[in-house]
N, C-alpha and C. Protein backbone atom coordinates (compact mmCIF):
# COMPACT_ATOMS: atom_id res chain seq x y z
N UNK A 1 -7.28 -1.13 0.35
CA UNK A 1 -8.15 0.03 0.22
C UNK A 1 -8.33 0.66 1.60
N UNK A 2 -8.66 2.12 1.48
CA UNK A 2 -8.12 2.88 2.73
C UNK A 2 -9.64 3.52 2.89
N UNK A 3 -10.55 4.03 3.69
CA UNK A 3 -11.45 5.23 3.94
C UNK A 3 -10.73 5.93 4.30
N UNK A 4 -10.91 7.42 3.47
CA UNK A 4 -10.45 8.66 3.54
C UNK A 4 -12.36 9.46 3.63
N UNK A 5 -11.57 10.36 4.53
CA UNK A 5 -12.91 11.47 4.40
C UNK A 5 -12.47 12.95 4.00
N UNK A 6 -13.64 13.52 4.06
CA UNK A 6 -13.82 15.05 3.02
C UNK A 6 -14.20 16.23 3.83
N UNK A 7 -14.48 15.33 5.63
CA UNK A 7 -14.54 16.46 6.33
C UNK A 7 -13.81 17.85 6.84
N UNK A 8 -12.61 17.45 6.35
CA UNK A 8 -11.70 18.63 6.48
C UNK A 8 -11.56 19.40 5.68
N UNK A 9 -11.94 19.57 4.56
CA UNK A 9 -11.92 20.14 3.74
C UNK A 9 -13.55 20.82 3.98
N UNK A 10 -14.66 20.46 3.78
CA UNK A 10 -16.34 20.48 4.21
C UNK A 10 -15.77 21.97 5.14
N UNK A 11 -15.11 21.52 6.64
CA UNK A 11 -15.63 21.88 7.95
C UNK A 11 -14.93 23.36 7.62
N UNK A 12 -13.98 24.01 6.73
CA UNK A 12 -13.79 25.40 6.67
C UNK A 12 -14.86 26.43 6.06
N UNK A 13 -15.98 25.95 5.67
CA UNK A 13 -16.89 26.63 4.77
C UNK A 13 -18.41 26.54 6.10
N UNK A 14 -18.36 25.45 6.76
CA UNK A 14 -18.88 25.92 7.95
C UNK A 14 -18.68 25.87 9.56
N UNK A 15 -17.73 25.70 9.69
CA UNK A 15 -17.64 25.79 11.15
C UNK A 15 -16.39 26.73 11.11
N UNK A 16 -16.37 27.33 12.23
CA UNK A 16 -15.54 28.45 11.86
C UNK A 16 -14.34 27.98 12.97
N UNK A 17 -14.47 27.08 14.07
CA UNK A 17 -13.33 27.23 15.03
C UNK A 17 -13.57 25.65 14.75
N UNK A 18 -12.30 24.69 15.34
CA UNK A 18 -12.00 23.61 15.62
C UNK A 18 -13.58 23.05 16.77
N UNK A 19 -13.35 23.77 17.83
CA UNK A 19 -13.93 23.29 19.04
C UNK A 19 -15.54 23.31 18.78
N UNK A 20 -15.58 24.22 17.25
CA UNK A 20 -17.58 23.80 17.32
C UNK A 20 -17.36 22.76 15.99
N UNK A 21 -16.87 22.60 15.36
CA UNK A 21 -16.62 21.21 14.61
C UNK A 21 -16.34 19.76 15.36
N UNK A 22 -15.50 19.70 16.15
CA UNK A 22 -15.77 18.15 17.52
C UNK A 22 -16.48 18.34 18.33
N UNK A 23 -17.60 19.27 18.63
CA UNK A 23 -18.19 19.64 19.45
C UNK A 23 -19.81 19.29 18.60
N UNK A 24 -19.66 19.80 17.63
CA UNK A 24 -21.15 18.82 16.06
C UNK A 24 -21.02 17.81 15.92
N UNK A 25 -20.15 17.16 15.85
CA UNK A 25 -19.57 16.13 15.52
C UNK A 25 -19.96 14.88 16.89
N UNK A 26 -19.55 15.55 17.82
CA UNK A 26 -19.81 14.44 19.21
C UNK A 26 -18.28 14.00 19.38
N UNK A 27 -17.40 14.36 18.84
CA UNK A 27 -15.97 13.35 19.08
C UNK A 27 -15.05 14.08 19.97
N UNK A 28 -13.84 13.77 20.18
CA UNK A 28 -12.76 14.51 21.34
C UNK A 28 -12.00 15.01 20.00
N UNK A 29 -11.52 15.79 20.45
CA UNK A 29 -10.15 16.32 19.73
C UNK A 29 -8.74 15.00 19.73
N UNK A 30 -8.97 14.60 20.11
CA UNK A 30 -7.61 13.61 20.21
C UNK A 30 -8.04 12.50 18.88
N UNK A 31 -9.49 12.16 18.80
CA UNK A 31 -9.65 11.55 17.39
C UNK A 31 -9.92 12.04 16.48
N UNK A 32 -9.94 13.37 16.18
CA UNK A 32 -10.10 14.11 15.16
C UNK A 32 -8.86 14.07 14.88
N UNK A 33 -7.61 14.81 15.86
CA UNK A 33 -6.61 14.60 15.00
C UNK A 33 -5.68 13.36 14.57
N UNK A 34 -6.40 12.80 15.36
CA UNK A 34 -5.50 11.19 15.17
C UNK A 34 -6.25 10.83 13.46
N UNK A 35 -7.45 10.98 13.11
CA UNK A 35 -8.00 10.57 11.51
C UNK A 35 -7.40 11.75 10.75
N UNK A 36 -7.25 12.96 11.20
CA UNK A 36 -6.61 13.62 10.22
C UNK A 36 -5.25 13.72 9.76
N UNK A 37 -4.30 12.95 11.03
CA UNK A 37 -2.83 12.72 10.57
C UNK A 37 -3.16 10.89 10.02
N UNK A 38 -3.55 10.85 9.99
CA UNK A 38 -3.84 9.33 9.24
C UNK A 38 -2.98 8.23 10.32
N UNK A 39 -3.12 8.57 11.77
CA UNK A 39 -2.56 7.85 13.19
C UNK A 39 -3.71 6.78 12.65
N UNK A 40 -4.65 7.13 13.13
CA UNK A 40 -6.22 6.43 13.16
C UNK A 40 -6.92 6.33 12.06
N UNK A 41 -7.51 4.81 11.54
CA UNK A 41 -8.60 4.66 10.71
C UNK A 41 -10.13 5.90 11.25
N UNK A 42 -11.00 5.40 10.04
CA UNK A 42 -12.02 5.98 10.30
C UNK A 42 -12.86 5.40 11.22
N UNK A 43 -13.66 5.70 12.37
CA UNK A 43 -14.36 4.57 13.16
C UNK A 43 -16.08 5.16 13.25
N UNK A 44 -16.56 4.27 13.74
CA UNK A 44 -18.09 4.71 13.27
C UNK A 44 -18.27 5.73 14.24
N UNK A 45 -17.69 6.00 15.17
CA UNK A 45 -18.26 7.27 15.65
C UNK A 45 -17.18 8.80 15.19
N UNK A 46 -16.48 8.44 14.23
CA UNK A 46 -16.27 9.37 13.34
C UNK A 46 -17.77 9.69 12.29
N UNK A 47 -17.57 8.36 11.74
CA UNK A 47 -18.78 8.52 10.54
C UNK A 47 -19.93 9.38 11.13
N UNK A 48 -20.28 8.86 12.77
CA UNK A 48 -21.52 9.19 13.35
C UNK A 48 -21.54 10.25 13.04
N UNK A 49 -20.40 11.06 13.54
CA UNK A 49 -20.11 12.03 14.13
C UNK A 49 -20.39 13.13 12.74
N UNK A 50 -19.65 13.02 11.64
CA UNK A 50 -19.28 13.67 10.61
C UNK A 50 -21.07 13.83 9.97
N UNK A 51 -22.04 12.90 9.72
CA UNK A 51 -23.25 12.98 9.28
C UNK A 51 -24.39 13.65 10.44
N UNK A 52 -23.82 14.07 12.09
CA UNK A 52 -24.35 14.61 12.51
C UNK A 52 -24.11 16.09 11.93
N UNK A 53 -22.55 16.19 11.62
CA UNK A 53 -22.19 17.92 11.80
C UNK A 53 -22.42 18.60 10.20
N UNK A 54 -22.96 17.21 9.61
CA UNK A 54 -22.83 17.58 8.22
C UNK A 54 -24.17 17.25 7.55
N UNK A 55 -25.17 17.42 7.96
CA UNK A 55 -26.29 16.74 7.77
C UNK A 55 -27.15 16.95 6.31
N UNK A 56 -26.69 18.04 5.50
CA UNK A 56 -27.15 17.78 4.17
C UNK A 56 -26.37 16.96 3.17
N UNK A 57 -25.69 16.50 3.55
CA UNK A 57 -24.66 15.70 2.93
C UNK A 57 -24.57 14.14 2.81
N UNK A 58 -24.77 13.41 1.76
CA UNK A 58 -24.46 12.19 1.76
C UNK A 58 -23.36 10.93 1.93
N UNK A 59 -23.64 9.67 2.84
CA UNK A 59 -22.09 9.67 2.71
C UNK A 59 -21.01 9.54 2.09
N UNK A 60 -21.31 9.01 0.86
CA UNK A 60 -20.88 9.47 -0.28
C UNK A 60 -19.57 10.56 -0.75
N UNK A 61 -20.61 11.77 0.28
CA UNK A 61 -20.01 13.37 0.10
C UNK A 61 -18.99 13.74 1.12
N UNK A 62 -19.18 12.67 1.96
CA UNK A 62 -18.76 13.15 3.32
C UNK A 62 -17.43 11.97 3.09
N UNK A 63 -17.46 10.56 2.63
CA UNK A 63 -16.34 9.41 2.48
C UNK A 63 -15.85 9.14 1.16
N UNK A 64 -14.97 8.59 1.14
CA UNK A 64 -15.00 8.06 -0.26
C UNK A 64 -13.59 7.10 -0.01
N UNK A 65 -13.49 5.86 -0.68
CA UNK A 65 -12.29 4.95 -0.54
C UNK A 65 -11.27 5.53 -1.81
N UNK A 66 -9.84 4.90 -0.90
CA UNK A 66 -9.22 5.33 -2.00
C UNK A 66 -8.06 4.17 -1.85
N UNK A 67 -6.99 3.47 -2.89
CA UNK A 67 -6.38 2.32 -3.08
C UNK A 67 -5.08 2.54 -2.39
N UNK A 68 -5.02 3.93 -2.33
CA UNK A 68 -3.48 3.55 -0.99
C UNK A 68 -3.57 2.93 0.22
């Protein structure tokens, strides 16, 4: 079982550029794209990161596992 997240999909409806999405978030650009090419697991300062920039959202809304 894998954690996959939903932030990429979330972050086009509010953040409008890359650099204020890792910039809400608290993370570098180098681990954003490393979780979004699936280089890198999810790590808690992703999670941190994603429930800072996403804060009406549960994590739930924000994660979800999946069996690949």
């Amino acid at each position: 079982m894998k954690l996959k997240t939903r932030v990429f999909e979330l972050c086009n409806g509010r953040y409008q550029k890359l650099s204020d999405l890792v910039q809400a978030m608290g993370i570098s650009y180098d681990l954003y794209y490393r979780v979004r090419r699936g280089e890198s697991g999810i790590n808690g300062r992703f999670i941190i990161g994603a429930a800072k920039a996403f804060p009406g959202y549960k994590l739930d809304d924000l994660f979800y596992v999946s069996e690949d």
